[in-house]
PDB file of N, CA and C in Angstrom:
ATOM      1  N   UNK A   1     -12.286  23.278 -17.782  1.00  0.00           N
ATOM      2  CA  UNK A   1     -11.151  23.801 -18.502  1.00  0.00           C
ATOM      3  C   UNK A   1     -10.079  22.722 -18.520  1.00  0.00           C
ATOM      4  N   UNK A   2      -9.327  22.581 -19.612  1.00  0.00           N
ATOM      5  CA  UNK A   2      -8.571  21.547 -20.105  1.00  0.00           C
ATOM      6  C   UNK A   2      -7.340  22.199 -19.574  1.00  0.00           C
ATOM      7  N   UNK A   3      -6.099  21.183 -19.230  1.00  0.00           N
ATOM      8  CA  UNK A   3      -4.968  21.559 -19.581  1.00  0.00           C
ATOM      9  C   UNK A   3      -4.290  22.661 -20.090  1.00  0.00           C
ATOM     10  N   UNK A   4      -4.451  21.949 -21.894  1.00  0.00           N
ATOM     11  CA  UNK A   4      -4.489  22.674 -22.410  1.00  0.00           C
ATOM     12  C   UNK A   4      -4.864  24.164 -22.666  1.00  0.00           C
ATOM     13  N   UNK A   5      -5.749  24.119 -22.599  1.00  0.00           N
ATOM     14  CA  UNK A   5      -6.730  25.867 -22.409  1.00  0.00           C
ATOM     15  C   UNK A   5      -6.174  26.451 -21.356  1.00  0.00           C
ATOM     16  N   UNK A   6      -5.800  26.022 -20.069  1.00  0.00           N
ATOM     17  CA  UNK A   6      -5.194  26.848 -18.951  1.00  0.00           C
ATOM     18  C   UNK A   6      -4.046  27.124 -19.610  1.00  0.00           C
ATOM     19  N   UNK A   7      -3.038  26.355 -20.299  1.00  0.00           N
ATOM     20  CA  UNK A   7      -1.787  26.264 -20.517  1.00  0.00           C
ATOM     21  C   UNK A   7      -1.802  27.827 -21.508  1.00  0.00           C
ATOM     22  N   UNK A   8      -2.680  27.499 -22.263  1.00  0.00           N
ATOM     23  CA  UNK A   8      -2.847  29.072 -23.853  1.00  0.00           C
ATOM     24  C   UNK A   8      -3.216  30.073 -22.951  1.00  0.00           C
ATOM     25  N   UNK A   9      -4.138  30.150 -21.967  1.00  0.00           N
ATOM     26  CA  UNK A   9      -4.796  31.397 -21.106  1.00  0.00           C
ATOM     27  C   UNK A   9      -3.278  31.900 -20.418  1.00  0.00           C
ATOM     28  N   UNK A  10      -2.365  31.136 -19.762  1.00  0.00           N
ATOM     29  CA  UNK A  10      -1.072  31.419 -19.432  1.00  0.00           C
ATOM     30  C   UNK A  10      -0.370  31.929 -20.075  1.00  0.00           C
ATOM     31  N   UNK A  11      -0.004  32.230 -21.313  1.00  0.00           N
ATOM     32  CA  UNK A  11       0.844  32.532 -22.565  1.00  0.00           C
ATOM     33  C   UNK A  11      -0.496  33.658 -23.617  1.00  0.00           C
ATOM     34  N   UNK A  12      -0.354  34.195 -23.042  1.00  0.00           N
ATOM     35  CA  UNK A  12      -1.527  35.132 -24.459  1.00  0.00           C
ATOM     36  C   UNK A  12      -0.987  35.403 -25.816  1.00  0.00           C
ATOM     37  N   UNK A  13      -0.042  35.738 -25.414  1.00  0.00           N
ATOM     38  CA  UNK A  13       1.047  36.471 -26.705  1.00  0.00           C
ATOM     39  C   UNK A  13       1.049  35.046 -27.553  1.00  0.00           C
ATOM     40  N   UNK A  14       1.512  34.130 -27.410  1.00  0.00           N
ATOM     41  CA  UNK A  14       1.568  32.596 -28.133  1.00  0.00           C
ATOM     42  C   UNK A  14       3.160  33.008 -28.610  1.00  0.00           C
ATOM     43  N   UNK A  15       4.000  33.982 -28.049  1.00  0.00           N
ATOM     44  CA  UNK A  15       5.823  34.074 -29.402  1.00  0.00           C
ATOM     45  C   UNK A  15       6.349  33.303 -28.000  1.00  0.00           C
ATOM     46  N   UNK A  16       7.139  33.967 -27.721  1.00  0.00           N
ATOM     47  CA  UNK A  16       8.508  33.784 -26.524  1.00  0.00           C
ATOM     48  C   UNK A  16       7.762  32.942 -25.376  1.00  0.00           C
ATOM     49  N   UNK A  17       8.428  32.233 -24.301  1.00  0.00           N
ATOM     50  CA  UNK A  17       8.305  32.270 -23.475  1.00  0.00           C
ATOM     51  C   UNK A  17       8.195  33.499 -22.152  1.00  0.00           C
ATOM     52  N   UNK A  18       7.516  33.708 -21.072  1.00  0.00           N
ATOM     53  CA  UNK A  18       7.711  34.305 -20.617  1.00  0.00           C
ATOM     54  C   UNK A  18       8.119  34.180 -18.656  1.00  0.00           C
ATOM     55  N   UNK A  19       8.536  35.040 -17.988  1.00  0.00           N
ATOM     56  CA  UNK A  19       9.319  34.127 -16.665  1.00  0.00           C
ATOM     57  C   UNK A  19       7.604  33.598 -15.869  1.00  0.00           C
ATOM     58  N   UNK A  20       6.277  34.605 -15.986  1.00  0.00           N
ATOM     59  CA  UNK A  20       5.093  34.108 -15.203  1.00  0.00           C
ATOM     60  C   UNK A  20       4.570  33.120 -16.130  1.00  0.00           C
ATOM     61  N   UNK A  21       4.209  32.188 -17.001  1.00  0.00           N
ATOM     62  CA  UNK A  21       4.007  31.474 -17.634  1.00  0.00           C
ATOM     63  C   UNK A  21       4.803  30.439 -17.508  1.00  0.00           C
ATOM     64  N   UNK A  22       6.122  30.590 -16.890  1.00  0.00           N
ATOM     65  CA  UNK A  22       6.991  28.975 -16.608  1.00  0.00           C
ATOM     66  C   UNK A  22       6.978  28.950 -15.413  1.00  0.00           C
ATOM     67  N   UNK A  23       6.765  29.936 -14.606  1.00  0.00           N
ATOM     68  CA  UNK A  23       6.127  29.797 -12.903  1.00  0.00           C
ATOM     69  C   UNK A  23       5.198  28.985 -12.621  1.00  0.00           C
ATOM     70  N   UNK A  24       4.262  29.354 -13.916  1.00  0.00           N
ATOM     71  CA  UNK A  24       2.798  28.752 -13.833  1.00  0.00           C
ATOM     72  C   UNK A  24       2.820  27.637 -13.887  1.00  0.00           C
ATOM     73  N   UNK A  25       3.614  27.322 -14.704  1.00  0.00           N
ATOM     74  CA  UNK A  25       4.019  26.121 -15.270  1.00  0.00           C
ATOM     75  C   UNK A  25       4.069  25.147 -14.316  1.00  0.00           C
ATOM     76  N   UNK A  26       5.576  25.659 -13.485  1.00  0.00           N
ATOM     77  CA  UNK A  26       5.900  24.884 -12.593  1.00  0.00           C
ATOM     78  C   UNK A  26       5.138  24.411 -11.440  1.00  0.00           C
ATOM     79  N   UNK A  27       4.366  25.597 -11.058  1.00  0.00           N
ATOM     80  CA  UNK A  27       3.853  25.639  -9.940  1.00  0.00           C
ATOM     81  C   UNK A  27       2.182  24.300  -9.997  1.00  0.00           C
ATOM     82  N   UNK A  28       1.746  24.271 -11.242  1.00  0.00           N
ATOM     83  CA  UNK A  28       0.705  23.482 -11.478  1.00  0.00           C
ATOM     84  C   UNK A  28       1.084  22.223 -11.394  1.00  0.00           C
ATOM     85  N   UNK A  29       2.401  21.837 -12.324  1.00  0.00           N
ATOM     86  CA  UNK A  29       3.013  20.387 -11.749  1.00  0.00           C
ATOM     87  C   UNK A  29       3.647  19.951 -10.685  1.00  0.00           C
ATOM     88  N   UNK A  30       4.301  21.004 -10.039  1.00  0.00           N
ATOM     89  CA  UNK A  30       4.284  20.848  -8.296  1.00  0.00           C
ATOM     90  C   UNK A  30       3.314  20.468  -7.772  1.00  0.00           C
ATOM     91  N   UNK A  31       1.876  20.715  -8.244  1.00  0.00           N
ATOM     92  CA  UNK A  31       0.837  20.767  -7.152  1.00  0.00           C
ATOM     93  C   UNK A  31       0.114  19.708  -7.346  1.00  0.00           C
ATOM     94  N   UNK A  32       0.281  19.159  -9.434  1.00  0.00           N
ATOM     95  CA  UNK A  32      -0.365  17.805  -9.098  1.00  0.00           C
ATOM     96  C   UNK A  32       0.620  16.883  -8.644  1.00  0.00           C
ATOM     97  N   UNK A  33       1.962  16.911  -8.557  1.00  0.00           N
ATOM     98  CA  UNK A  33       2.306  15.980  -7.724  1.00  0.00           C
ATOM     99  C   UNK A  33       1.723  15.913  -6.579  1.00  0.00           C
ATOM    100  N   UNK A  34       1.987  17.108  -6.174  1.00  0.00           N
ATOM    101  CA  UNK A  34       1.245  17.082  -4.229  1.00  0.00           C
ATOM    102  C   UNK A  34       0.466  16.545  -4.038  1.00  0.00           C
ATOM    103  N   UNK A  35      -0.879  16.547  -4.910  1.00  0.00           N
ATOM    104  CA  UNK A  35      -1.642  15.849  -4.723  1.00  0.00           C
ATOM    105  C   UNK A  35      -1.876  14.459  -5.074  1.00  0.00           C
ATOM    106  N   UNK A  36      -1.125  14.048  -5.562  1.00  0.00           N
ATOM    107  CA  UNK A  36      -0.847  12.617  -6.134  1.00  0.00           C
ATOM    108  C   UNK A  36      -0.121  11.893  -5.296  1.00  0.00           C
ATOM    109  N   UNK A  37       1.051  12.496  -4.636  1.00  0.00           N
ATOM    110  CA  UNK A  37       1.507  12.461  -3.035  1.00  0.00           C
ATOM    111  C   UNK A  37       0.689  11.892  -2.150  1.00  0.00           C
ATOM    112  N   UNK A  38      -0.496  12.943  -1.998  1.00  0.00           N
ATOM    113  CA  UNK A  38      -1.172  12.802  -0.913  1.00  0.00           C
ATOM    114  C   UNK A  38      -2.511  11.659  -0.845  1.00  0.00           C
ATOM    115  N   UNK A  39      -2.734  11.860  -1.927  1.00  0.00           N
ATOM    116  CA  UNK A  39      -3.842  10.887  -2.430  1.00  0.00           C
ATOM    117  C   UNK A  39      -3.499   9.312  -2.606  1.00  0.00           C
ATOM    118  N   UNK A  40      -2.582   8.890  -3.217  1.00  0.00           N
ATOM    119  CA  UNK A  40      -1.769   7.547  -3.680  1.00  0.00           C
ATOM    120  C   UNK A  40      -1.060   6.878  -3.194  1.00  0.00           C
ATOM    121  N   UNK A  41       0.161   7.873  -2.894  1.00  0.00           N
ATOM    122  CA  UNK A  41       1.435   7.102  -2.755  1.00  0.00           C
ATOM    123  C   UNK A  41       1.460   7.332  -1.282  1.00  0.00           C
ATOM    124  N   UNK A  42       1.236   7.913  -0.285  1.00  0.00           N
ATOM    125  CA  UNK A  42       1.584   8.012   1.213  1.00  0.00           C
ATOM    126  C   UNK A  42       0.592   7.228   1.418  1.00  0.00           C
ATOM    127  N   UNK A  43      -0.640   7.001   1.481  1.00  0.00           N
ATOM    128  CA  UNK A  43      -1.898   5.909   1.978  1.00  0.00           C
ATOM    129  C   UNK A  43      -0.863   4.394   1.358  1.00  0.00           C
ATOM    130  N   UNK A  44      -0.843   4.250   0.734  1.00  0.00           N
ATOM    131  CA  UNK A  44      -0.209   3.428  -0.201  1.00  0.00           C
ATOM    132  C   UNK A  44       0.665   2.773   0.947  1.00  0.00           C
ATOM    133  N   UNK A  45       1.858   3.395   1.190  1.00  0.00           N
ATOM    134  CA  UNK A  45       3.274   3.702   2.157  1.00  0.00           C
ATOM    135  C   UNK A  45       2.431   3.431   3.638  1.00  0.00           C
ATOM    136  N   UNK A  46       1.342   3.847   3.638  1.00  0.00           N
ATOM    137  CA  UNK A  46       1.383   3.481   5.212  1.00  0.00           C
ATOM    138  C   UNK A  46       0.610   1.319   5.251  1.00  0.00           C
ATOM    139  N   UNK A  47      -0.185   1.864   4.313  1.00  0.00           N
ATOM    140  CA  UNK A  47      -1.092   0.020   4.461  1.00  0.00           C
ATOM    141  C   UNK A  47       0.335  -0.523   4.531  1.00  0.00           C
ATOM    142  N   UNK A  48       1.435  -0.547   3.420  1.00  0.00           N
ATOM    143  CA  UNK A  48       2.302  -1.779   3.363  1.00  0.00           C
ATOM    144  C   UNK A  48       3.108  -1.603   4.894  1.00  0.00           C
ATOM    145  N   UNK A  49       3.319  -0.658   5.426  1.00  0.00           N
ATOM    146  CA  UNK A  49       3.759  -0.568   6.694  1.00  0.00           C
ATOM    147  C   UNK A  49       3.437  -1.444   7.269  1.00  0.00           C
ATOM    148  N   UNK A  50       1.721  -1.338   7.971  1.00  0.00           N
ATOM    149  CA  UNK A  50       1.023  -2.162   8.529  1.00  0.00           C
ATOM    150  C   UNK A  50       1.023  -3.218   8.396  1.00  0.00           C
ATOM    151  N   UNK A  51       1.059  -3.565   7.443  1.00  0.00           N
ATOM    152  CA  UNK A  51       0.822  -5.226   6.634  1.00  0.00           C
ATOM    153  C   UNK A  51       2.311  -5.825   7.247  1.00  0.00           C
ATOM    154  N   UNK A  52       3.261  -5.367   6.891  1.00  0.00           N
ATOM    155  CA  UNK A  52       4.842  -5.458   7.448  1.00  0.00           C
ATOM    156  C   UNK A  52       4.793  -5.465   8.819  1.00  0.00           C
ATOM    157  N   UNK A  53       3.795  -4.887  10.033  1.00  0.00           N
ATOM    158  CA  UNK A  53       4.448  -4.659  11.085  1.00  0.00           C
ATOM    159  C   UNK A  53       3.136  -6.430  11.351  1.00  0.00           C
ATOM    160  N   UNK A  54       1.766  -6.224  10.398  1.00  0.00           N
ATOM    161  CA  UNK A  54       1.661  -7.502  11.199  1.00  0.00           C
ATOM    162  C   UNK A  54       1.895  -8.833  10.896  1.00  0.00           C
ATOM    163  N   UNK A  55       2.912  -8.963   9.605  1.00  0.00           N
ATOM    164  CA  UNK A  55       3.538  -9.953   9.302  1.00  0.00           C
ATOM    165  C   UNK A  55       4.656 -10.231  10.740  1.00  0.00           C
ATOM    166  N   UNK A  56       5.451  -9.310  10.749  1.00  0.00           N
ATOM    167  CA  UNK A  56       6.235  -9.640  11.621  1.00  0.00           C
ATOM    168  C   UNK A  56       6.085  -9.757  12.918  1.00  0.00           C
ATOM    169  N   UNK A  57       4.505  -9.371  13.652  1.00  0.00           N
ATOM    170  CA  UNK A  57       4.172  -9.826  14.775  1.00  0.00           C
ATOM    171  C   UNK A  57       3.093 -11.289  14.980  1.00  0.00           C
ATOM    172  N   UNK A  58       3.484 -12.335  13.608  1.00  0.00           N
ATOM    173  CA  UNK A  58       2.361 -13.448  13.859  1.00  0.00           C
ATOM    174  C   UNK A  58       3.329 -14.488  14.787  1.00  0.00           C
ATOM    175  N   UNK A  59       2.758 -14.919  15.738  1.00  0.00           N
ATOM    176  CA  UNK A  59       3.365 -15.678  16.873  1.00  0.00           C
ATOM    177  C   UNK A  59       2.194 -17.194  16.911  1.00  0.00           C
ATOM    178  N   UNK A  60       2.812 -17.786  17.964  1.00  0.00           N
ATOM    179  CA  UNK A  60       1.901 -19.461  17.568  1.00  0.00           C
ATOM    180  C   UNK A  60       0.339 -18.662  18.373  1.00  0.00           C
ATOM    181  N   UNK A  61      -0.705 -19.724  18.043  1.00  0.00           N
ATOM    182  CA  UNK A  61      -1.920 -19.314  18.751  1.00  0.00           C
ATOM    183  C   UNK A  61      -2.769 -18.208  18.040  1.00  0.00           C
ATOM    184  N   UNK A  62      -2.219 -17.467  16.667  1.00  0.00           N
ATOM    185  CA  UNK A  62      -2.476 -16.380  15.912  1.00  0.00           C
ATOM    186  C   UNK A  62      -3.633 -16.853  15.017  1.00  0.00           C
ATOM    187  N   UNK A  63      -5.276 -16.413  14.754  1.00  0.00           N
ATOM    188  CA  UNK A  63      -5.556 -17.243  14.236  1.00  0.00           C
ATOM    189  C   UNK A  63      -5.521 -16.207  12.628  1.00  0.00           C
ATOM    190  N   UNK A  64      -5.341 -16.736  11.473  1.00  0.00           N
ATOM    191  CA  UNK A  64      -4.993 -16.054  10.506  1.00  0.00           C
ATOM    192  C   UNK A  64      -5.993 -16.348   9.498  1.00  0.00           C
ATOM    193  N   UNK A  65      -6.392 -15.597   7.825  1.00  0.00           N
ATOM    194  CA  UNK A  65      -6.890 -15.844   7.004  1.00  0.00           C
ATOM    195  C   UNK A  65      -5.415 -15.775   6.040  1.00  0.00           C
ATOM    196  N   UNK A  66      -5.592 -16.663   4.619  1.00  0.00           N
ATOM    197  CA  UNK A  66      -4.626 -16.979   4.065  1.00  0.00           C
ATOM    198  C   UNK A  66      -5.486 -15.960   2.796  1.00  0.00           C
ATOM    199  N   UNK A  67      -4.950 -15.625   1.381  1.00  0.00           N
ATOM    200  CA  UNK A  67      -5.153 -15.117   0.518  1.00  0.00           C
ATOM    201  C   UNK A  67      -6.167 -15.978  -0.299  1.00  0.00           C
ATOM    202  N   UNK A  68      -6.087 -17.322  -0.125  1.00  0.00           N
ATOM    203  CA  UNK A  68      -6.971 -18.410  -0.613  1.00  0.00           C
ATOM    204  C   UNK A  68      -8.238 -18.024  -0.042  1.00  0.00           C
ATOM    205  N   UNK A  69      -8.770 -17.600   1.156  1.00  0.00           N
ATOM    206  CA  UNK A  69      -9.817 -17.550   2.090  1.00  0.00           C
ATOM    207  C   UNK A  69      -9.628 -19.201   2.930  1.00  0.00           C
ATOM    208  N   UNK A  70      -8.191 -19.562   3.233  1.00  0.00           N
ATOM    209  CA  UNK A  70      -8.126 -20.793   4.035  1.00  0.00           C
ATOM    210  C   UNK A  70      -8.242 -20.057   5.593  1.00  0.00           C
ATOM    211  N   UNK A  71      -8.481 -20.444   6.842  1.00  0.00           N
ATOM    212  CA  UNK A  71      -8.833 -19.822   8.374  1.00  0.00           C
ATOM    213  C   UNK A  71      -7.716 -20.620   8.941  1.00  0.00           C
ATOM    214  N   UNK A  72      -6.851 -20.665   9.445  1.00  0.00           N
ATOM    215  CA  UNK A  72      -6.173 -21.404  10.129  1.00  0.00           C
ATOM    216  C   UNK A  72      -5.502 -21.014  11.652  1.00  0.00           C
ATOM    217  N   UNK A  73      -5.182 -21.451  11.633  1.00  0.00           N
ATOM    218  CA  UNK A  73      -4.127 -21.061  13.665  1.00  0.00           C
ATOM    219  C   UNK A  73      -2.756 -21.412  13.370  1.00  0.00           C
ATOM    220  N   UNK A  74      -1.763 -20.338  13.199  1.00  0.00           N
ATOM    221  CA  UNK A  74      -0.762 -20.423  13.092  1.00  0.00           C
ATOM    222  C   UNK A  74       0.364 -21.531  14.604  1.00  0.00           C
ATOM    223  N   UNK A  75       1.476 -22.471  14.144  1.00  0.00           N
ATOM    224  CA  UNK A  75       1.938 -23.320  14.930  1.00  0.00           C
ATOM    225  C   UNK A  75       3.334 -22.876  14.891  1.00  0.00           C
ATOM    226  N   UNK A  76       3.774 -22.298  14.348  1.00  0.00           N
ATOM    227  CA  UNK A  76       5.439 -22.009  14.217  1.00  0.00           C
ATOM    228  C   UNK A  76       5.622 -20.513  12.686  1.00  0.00           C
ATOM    229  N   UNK A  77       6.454 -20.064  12.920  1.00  0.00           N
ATOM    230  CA  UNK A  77       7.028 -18.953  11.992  1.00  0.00           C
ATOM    231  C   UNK A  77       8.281 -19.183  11.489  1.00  0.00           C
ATOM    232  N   UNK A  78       8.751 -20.003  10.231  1.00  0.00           N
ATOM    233  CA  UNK A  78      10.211 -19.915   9.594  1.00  0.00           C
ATOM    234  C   UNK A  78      10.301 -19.285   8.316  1.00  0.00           C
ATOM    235  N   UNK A  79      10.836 -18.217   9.374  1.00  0.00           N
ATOM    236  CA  UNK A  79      11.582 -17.194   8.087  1.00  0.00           C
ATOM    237  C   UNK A  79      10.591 -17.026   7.439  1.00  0.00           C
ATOM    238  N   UNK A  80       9.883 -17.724   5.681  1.00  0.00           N
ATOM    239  CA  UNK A  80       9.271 -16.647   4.575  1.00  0.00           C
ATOM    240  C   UNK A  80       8.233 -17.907   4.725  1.00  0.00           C
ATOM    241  N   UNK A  81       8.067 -18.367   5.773  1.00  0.00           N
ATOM    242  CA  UNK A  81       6.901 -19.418   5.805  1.00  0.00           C
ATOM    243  C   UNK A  81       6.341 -20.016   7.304  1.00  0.00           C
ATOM    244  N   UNK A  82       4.940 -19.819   7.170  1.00  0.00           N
ATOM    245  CA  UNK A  82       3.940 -20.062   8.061  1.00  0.00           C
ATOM    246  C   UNK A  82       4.047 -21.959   8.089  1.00  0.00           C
ATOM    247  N   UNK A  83       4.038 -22.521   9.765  1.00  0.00           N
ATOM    248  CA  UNK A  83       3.435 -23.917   9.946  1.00  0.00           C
ATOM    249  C   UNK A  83       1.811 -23.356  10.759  1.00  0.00           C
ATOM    250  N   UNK A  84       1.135 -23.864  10.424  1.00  0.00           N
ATOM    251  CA  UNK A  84      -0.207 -23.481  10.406  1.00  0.00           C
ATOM    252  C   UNK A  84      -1.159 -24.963  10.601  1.00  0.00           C
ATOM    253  N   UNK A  85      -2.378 -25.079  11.448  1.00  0.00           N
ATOM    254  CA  UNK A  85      -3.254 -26.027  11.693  1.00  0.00           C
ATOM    255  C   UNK A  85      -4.525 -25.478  11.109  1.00  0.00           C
ATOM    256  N   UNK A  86      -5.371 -26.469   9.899  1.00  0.00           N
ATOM    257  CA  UNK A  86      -6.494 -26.202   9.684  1.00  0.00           C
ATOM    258  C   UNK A  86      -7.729 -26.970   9.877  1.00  0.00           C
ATOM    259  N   UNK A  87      -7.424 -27.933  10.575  1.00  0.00           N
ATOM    260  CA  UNK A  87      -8.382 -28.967  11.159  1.00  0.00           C
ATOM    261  C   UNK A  87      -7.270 -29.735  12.561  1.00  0.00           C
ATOM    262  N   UNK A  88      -7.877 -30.757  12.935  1.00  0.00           N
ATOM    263  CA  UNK A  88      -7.556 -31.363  13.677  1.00  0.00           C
ATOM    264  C   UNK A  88      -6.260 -32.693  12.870  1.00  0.00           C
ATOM    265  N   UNK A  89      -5.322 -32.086  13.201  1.00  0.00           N
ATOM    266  CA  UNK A  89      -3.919 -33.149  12.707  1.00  0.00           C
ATOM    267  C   UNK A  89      -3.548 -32.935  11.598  1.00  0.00           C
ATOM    268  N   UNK A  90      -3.706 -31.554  10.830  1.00  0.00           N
ATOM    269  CA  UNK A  90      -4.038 -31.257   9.547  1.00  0.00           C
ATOM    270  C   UNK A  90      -3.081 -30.041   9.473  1.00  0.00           C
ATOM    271  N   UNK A  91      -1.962 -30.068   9.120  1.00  0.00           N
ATOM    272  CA  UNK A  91      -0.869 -28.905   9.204  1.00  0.00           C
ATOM    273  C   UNK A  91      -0.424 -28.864   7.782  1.00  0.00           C
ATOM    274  N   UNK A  92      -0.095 -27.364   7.709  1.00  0.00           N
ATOM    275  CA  UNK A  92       0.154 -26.933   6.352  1.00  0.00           C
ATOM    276  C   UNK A  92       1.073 -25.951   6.310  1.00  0.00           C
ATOM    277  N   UNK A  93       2.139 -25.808   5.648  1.00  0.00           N
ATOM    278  CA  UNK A  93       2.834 -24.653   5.524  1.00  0.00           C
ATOM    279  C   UNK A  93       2.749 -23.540   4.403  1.00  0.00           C
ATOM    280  N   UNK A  94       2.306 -22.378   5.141  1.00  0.00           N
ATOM    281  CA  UNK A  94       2.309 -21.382   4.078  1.00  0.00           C
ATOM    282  C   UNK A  94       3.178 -20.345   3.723  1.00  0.00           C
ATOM    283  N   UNK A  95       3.061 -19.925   2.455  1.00  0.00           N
ATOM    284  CA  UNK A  95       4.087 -18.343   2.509  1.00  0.00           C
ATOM    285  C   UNK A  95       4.058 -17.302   3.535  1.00  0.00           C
ATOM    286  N   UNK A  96       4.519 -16.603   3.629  1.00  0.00           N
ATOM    287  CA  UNK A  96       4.627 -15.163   4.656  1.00  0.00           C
ATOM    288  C   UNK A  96       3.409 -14.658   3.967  1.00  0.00           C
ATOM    289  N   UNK A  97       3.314 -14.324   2.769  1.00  0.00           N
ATOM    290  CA  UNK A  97       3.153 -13.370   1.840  1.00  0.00           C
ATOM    291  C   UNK A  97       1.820 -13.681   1.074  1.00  0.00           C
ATOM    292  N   UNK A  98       1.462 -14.631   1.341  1.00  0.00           N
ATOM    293  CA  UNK A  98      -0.078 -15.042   1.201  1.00  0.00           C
ATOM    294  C   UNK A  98      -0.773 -15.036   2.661  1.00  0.00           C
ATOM    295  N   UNK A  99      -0.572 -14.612   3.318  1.00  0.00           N
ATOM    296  CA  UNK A  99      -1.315 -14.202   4.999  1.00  0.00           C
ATOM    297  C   UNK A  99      -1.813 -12.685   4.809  1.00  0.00           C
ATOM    298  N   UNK A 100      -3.149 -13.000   4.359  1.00  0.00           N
ATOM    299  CA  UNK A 100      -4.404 -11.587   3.795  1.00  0.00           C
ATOM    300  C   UNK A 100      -4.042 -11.020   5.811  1.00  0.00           C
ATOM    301  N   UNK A 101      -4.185 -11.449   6.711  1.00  0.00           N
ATOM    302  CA  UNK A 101      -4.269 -11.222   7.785  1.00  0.00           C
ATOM    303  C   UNK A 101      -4.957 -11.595   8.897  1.00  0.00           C
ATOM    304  N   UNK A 102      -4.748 -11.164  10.156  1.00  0.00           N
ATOM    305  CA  UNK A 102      -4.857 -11.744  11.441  1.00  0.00           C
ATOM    306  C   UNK A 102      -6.510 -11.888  11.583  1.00  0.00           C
ATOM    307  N   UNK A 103      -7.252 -12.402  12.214  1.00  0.00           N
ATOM    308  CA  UNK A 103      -8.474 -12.963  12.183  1.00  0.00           C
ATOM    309  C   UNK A 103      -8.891 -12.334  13.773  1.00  0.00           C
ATOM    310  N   UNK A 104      -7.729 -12.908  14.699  1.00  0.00           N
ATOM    311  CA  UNK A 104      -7.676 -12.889  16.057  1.00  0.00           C
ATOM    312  C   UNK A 104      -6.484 -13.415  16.509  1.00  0.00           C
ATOM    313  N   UNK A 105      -5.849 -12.266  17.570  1.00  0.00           N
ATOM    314  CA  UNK A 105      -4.712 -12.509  18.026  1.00  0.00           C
ATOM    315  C   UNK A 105      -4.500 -13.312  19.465  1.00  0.00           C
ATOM    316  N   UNK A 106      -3.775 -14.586  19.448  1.00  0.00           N
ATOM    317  CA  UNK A 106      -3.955 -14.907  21.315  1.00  0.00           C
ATOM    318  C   UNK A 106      -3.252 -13.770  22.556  1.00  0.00           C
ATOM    319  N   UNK A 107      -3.731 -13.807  23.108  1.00  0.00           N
ATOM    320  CA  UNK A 107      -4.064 -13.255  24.507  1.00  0.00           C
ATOM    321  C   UNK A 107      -1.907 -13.452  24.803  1.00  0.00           C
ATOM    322  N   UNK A 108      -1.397 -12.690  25.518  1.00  0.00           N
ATOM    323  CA  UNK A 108       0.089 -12.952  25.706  1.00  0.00           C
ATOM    324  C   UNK A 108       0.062 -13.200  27.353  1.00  0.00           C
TER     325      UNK A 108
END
């Protein structure tokens, strides 16, 4: 059943509006929000959380993947950018915001 068709099965008469037919109304788009709520936007709301809490816990010794698929070991944190080692004498600075995430965290 379409939309539509629920919407005409709600209204029989097809003249006036009536007060259970704008209940109905309401109450169906209340509910696909809810579920659009629940499905989308809160899963949604929690990953970027996460992603946020482990941006802000990368410390030196962190070993990280970059968005490129680069592997590196983080060396310092300034502000909106990673100093990072990917070989031996081989340092690179990256964005915050290209760090896909932690690989393995060092030991404190």
């Amino acid at each position: 059943m379409t939309l539509f068709q629920f919407l005409a099965l709600a209204n029989p008469g097809g003249g006036g509006s009536s007060g259970g037919s704008s209940l109905m109304t309401f109450l169906m788009f209340g509910s696909i929000f809810a579920i659009f709520w629940f499905m989308i936007l809160r899963p949604q709301k929690k990953q970027q959380d996460k992603r946020k809490t482990m941006l802000a816990a990368l410390k030196r010794g962190d070993k990280i993947i970059t968005s490129g698929g680069l592997f590196a070991v983080v060396r310092d944190v300034k502000g909106d950018r990673v100093v990072a080692t990917i070989g031996e004498n081989m340092k690179v600075e990256i964005a915050l915001h290209a760090v896909s995430g932690v690989v393995e965290q060092e030991e404190a």
